[in-house]
C-alpha atoms as a PDB file:
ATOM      1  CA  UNK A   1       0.000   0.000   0.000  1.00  0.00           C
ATOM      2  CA  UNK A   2       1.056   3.603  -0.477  1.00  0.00           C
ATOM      3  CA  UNK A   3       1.203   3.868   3.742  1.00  0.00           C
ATOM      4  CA  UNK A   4       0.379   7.121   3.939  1.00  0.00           C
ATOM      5  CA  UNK A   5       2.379  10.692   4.736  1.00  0.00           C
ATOM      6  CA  UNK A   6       2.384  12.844   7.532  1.00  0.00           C
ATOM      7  CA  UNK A   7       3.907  13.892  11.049  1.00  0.00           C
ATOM      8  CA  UNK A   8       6.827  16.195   9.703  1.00  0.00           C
ATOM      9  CA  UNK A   9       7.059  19.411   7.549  1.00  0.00           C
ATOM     10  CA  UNK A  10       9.196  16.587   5.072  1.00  0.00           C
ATOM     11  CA  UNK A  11       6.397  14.671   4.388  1.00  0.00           C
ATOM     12  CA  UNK A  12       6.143  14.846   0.937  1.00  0.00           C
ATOM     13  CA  UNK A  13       9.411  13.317  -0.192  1.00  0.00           C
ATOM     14  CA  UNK A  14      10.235   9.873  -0.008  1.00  0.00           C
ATOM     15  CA  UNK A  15      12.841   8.691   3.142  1.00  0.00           C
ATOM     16  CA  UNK A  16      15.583   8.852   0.512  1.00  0.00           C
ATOM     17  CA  UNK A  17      14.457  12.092  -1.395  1.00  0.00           C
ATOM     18  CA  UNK A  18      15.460  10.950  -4.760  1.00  0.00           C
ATOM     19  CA  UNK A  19      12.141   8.857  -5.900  1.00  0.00           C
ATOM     20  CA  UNK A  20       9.432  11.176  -5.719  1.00  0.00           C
ATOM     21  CA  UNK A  21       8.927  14.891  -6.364  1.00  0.00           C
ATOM     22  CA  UNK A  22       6.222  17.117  -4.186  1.00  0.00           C
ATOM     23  CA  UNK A  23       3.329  16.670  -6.606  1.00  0.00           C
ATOM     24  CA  UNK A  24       1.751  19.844  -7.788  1.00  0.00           C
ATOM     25  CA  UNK A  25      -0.296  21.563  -5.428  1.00  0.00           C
ATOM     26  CA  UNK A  26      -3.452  20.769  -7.630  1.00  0.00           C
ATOM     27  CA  UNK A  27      -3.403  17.274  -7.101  1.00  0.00           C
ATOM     28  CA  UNK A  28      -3.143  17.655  -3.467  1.00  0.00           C
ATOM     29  CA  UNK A  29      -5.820  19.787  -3.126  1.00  0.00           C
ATOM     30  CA  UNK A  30      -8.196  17.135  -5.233  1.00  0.00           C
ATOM     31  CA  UNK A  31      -6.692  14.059  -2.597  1.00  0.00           C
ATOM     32  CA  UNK A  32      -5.035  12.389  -5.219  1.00  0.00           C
ATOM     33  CA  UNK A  33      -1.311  11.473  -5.810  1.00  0.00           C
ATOM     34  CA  UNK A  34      -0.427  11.881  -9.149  1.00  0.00           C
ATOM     35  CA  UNK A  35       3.141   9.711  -9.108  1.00  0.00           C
ATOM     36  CA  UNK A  36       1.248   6.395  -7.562  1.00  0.00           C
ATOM     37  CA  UNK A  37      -2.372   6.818  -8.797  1.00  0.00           C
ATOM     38  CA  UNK A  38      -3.894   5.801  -4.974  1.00  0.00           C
ATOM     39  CA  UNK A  39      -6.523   8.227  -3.578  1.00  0.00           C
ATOM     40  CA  UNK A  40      -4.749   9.903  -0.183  1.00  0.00           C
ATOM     41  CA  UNK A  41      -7.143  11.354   2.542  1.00  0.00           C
ATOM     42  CA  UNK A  42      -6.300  14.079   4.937  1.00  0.00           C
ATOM     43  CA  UNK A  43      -6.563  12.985   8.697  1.00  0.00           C
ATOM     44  CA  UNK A  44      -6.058  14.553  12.169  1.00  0.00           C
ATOM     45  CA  UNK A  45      -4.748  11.663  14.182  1.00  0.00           C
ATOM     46  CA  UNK A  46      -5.273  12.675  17.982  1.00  0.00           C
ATOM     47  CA  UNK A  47      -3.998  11.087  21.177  1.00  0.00           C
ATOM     48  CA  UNK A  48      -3.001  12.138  24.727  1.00  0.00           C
ATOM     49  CA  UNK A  49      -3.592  16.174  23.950  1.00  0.00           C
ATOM     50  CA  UNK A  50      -0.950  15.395  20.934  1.00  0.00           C
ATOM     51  CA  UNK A  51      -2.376  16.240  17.410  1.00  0.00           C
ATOM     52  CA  UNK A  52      -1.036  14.630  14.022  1.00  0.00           C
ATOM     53  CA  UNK A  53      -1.693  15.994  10.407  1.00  0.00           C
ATOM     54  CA  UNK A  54      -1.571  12.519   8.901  1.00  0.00           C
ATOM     55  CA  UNK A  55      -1.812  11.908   4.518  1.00  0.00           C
ATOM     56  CA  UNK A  56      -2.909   8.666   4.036  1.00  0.00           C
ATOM     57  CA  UNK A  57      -4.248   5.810   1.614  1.00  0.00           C
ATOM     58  CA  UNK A  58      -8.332   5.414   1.662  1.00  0.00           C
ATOM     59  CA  UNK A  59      -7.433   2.441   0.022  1.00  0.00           C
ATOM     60  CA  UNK A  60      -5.895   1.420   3.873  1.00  0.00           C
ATOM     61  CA  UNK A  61      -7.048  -0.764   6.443  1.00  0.00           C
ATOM     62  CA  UNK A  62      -7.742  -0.052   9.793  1.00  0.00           C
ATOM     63  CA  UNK A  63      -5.212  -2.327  10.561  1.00  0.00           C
ATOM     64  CA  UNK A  64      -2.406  -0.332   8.263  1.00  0.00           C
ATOM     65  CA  UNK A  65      -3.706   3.365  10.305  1.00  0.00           C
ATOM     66  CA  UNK A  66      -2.679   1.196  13.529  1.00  0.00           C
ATOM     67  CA  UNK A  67       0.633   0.560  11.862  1.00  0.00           C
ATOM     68  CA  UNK A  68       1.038   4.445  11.269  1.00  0.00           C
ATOM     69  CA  UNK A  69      -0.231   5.654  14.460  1.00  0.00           C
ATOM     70  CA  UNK A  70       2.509   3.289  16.127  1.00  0.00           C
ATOM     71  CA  UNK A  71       5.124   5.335  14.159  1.00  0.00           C
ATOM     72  CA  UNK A  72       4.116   8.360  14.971  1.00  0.00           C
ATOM     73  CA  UNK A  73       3.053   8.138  18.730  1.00  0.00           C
ATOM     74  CA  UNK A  74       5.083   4.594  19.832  1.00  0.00           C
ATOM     75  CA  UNK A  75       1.933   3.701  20.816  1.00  0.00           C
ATOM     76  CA  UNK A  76       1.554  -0.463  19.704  1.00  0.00           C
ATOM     77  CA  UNK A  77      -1.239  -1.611  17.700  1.00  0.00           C
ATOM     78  CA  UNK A  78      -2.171  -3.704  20.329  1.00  0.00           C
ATOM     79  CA  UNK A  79      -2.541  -1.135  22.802  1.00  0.00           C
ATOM     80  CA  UNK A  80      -4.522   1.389  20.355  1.00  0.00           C
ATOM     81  CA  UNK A  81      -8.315   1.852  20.611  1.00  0.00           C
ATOM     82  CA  UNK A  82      -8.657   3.935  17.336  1.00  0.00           C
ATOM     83  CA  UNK A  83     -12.304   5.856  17.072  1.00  0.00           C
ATOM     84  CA  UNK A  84     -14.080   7.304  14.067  1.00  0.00           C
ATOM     85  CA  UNK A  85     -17.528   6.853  14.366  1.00  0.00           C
ATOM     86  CA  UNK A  86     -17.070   4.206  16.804  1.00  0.00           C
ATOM     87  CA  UNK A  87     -14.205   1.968  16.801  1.00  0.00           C
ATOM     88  CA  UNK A  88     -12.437   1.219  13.716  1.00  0.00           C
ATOM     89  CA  UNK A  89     -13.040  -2.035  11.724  1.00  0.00           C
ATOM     90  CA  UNK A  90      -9.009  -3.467  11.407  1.00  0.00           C
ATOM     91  CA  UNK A  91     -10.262  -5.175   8.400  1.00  0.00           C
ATOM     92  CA  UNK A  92     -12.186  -2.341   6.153  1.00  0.00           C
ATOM     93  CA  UNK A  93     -10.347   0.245   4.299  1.00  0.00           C
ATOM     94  CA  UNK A  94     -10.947   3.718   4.918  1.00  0.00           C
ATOM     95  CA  UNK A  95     -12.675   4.101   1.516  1.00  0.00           C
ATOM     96  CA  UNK A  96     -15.000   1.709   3.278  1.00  0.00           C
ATOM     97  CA  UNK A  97     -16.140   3.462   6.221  1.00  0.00           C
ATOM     98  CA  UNK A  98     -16.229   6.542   4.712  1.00  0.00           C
ATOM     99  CA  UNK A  99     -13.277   8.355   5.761  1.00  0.00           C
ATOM    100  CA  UNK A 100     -13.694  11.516   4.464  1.00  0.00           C
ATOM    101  CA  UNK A 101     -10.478  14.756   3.913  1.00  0.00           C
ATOM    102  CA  UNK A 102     -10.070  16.163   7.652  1.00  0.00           C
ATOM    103  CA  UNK A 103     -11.722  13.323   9.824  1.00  0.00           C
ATOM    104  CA  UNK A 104     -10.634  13.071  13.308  1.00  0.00           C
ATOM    105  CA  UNK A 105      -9.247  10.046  13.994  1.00  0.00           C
ATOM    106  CA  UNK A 106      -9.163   9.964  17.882  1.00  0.00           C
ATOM    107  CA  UNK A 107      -6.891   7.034  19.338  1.00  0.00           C
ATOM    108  CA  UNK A 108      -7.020   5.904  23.064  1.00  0.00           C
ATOM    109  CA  UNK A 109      -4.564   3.758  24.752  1.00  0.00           C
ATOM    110  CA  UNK A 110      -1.294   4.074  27.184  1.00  0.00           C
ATOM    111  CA  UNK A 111       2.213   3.010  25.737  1.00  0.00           C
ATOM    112  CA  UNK A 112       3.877   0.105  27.554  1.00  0.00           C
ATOM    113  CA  UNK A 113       5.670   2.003  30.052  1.00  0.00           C
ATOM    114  CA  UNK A 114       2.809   4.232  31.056  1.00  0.00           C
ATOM    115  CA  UNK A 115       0.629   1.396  31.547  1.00  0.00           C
ATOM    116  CA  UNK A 116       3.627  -0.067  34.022  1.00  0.00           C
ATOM    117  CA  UNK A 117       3.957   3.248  35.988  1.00  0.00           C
ATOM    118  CA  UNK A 118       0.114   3.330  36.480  1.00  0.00           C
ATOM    119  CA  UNK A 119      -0.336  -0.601  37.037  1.00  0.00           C
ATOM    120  CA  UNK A 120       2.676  -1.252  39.887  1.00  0.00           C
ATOM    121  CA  UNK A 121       1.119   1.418  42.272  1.00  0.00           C
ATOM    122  CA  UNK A 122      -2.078   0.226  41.970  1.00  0.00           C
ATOM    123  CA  UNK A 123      -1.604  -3.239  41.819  1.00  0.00           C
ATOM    124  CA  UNK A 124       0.373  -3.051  44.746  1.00  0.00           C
ATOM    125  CA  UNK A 125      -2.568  -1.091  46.670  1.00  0.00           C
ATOM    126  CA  UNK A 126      -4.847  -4.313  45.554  1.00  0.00           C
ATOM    127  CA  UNK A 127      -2.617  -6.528  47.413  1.00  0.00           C
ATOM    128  CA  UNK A 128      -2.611  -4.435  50.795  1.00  0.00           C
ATOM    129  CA  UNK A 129      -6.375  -4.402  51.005  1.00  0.00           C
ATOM    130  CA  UNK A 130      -6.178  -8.295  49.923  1.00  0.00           C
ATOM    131  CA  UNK A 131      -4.103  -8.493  53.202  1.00  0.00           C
ATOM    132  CA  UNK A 132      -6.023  -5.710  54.937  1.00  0.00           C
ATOM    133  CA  UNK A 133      -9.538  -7.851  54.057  1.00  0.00           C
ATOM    134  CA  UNK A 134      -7.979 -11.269  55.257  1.00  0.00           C
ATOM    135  CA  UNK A 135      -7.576  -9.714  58.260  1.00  0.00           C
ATOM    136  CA  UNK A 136     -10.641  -9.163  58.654  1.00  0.00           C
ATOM    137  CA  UNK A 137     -14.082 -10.717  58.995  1.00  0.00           C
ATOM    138  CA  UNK A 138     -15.443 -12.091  55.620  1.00  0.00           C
ATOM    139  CA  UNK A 139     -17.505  -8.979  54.010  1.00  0.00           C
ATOM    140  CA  UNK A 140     -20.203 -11.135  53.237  1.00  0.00           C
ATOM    141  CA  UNK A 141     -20.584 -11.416  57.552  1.00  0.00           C
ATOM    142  CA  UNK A 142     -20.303  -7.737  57.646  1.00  0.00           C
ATOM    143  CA  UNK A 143     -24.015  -5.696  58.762  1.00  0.00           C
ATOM    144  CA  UNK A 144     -24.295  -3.177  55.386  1.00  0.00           C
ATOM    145  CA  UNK A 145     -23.711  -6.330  53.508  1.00  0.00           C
ATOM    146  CA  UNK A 146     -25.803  -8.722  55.238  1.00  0.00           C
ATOM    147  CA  UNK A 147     -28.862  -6.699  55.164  1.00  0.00           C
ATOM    148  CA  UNK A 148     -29.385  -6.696  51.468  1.00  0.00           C
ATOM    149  CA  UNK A 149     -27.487 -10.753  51.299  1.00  0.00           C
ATOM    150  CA  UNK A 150     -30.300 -12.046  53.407  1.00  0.00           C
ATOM    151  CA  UNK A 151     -32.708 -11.047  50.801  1.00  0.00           C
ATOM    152  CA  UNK A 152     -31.903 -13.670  48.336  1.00  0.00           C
ATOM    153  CA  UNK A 153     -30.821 -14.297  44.966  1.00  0.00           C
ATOM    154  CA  UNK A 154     -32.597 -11.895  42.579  1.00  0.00           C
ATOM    155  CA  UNK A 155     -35.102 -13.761  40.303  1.00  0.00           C
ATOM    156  CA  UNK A 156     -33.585 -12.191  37.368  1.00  0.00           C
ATOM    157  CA  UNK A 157     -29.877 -12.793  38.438  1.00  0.00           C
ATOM    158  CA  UNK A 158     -27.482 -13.491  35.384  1.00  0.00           C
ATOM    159  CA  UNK A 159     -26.205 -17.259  35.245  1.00  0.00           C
ATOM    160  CA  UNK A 160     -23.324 -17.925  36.693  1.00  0.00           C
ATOM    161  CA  UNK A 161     -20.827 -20.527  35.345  1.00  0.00           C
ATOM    162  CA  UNK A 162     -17.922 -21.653  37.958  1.00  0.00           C
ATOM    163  CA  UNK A 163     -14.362 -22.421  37.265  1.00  0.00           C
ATOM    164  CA  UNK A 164     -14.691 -20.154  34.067  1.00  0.00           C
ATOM    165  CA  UNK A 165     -13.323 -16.898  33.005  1.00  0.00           C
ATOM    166  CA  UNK A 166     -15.249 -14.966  30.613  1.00  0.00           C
ATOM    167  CA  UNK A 167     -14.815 -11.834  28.531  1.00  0.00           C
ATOM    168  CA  UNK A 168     -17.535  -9.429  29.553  1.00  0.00           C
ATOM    169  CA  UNK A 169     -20.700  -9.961  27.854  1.00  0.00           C
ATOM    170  CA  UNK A 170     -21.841  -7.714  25.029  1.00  0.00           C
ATOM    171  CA  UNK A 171     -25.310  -6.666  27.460  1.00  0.00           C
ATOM    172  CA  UNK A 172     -25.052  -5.191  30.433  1.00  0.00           C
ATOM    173  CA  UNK A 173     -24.829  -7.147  33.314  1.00  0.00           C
ATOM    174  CA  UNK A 174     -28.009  -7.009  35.094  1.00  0.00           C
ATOM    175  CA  UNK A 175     -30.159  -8.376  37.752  1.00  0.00           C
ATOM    176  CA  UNK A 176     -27.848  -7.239  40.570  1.00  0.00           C
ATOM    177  CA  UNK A 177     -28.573  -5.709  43.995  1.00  0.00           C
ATOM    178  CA  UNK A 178     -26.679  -2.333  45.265  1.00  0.00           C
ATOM    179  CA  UNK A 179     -25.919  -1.443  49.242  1.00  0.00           C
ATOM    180  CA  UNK A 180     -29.863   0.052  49.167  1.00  0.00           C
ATOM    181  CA  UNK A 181     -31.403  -3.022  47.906  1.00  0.00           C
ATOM    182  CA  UNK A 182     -32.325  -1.555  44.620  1.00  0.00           C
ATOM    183  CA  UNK A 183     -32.004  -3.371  41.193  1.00  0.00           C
ATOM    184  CA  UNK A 184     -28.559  -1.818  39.317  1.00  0.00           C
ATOM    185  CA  UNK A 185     -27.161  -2.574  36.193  1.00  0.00           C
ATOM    186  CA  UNK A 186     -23.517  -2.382  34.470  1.00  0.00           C
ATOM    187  CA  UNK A 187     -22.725  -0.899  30.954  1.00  0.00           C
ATOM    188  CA  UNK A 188     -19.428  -0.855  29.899  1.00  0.00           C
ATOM    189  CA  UNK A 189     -19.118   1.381  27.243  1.00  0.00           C
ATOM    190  CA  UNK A 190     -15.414   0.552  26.052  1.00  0.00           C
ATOM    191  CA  UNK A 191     -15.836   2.971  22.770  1.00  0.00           C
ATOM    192  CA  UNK A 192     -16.392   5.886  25.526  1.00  0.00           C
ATOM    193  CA  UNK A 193     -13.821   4.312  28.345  1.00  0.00           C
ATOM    194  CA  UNK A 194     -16.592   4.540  30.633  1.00  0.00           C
ATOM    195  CA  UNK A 195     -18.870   2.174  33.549  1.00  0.00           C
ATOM    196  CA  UNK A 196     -22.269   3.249  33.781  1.00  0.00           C
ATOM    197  CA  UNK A 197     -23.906   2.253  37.081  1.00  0.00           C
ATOM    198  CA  UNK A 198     -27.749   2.315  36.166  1.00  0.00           C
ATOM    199  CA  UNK A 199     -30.840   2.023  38.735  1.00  0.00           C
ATOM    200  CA  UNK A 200     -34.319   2.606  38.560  1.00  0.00           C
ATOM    201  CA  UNK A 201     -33.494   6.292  38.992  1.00  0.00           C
ATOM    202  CA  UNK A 202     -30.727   7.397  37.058  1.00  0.00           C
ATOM    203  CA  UNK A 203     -27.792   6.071  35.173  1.00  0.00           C
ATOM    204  CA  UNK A 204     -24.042   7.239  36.742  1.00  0.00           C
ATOM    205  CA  UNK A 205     -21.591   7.513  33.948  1.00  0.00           C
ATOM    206  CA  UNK A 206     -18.051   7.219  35.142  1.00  0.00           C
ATOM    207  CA  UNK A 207     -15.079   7.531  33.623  1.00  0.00           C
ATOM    208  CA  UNK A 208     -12.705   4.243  33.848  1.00  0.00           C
ATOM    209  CA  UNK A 209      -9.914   6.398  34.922  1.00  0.00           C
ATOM    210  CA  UNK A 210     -11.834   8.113  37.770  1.00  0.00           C
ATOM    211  CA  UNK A 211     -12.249   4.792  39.471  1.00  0.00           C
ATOM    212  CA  UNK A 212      -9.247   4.370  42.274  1.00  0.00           C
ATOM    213  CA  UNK A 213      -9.944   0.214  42.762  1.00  0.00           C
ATOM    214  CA  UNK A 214     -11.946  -2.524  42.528  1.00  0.00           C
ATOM    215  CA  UNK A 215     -12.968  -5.165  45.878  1.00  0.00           C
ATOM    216  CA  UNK A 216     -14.942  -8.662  45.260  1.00  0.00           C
ATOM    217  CA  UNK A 217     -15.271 -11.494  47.558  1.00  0.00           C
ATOM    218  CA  UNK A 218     -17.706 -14.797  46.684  1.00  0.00           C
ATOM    219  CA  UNK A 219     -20.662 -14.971  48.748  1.00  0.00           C
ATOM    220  CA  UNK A 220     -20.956 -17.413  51.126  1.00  0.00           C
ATOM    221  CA  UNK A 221     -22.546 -20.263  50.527  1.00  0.00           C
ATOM    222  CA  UNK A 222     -23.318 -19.067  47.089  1.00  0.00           C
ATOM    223  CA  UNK A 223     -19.535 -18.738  45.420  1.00  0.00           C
ATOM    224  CA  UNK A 224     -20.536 -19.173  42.092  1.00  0.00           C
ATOM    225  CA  UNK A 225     -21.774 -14.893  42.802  1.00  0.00           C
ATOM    226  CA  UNK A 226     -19.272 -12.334  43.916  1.00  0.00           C
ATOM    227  CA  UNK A 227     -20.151  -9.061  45.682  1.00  0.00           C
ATOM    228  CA  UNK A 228     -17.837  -6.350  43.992  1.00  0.00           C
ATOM    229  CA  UNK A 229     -17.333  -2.431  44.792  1.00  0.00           C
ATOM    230  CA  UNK A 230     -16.121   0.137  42.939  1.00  0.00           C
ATOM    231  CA  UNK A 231     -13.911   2.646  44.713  1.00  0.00           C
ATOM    232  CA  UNK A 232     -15.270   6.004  43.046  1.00  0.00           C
ATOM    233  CA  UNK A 233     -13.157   8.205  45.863  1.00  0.00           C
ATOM    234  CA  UNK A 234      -9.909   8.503  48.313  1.00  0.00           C
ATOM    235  CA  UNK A 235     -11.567   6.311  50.981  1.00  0.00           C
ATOM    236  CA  UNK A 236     -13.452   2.886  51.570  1.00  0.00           C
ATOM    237  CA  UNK A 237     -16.263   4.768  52.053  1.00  0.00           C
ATOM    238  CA  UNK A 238     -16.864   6.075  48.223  1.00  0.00           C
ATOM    239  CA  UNK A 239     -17.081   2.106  47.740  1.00  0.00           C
ATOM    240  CA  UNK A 240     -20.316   1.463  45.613  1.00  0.00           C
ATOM    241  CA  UNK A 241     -20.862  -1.841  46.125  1.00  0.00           C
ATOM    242  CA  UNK A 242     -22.812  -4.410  44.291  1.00  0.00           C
ATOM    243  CA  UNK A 243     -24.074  -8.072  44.951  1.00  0.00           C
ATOM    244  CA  UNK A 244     -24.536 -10.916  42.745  1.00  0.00           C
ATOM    245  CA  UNK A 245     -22.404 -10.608  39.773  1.00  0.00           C
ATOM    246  CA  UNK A 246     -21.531 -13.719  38.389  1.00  0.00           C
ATOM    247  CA  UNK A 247     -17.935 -14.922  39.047  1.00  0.00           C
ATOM    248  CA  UNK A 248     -17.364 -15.542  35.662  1.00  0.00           C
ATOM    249  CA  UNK A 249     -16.848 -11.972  34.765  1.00  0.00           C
ATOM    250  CA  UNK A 250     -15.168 -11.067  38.044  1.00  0.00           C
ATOM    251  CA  UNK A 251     -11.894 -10.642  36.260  1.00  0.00           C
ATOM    252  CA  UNK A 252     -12.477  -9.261  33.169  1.00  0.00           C
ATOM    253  CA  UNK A 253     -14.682  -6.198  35.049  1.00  0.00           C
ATOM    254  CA  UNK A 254     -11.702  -5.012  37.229  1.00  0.00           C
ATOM    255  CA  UNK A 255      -9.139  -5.962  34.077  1.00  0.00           C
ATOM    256  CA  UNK A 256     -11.409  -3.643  32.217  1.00  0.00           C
ATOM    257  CA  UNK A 257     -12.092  -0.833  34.286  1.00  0.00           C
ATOM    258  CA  UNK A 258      -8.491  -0.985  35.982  1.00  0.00           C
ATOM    259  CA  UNK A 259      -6.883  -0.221  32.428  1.00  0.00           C
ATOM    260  CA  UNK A 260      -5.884  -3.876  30.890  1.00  0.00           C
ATOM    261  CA  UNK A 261      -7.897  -3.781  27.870  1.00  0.00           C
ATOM    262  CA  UNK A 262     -10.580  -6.722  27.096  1.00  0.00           C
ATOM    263  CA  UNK A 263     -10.483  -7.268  23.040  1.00  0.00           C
ATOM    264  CA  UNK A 264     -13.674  -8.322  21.136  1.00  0.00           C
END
């Protein structure tokens, strides 16, 4: 493919400056170039506040403008969630989804070593309340919790399925209790990087970032469910905590909203 321009004031010469002349300023203006014949489009790559004047092939995958972005941010492929209109299709070209001259492309995602500075500390804070909660009295035993345990099992509860990890579902997960008793539901909108905590009354959309840690512990006597809170402040006590999720998505929830993304 013609893999596209962009990122320097020398874009339009080849690396080695002898192949290719600037093309006349007519044929850029039109989105052609007139050496290779291949329709270019003019993009606006942005990621972390940085913005990129990118030329590149409509004729491109998805998967190519991953290739590009990683050369001009560092940023892998694998690490890139790459928006326009939603996230892009690795397989369709740009011509395909309509990529039109001056589309945003926004891209999301931490490189390697940011992901490491964020992940130690917090990791590290997982394991002291680990030993902080072992410690302690099961939280299933605790008062707050027991209250809205010793109402039962919803009778819309999600299935659970034991000794399995799962991605996390496509639906929300629903048919869950919070601290108040009330039905709540999770949406995880990935495209948007945020949880939305939804009851009866309103719908709570957090950013992933915003959310310091994530708690569960299996229920007693019913360890196929896990009770789980979110930590949406500095202290235990901005814990929002909510019963019955099924253990197979334990792990991918605090994966996803603790900044290892889940793939689909």
């Amino acid at each position: 493919g013609c893999g596209g321009e962009g990122g320097s004031p020398a874009a339009g010469r080849s690396p080695g400056g002898e192949e290719r002349r600037d093309p006349p300023p007519a044929s850029v203006s039109n989105g052609g170039d007139a050496e290779s014949g291949r329709e270019l489009v003019e993009l606006k790559v942005i990621w972390n506040k940085n913005k990129y004047d990118v030329k590149f092939c409509l004729d491109s995958t998805g998967a190519e403008l991953k290739q590009k972005i990683h050369s001009l941010t560092g940023l892998p492929p694998a690490m890139q969630k790459v928006m326009f209109k939603g996230l892009l299709p690795e397989e369709k070209t740009l011509r395909e989804i309509r990529v039109t001259n001056g589309a945003k492309i926004m891209v999301v995602g931490s490189t390697i070593n940011d992901v490491l500075a964020v992940n130690t500390p917090k990791e590290a804070a997982q394991q002291e309340v680990k030993a902080e909660e072992n410690k302690k009295e099961p939280l299933c035993r605790q008062k707050q919790h027991r209250k809205v345990l010793d109402k039962g099992k919803p009778d819309d509860v999600m299935p659970s399925v034991k000794g399995v990890q799962e991605r996390l579902p496509t639906v929300p997960l629903s048919g869950m209790y919070n601290k108040s008793g009330g039905k709540v539901r999770l949406t995880f909108k990935l495209e948007q990087d945020q949880l939305w905590i939804g009851t009866k009354e309103r719908t709570e959309k957090l950013p992933m970032g915003s959310i310091k840690n994530v708690v569960s512990e299996p229920i007693e006597g019913h360890e196929d469910y896990h009770m789980m809170a979110f930590q949406l402040g500095p202290t235990e006590a901005s814990y929002y905590w909510v019963y019955w999720v099924p253990t197979q998505y334990v792990d991918a929830i605090k994966d996803t909203v603790l900044g290892k993304w889940q793939y689909f």
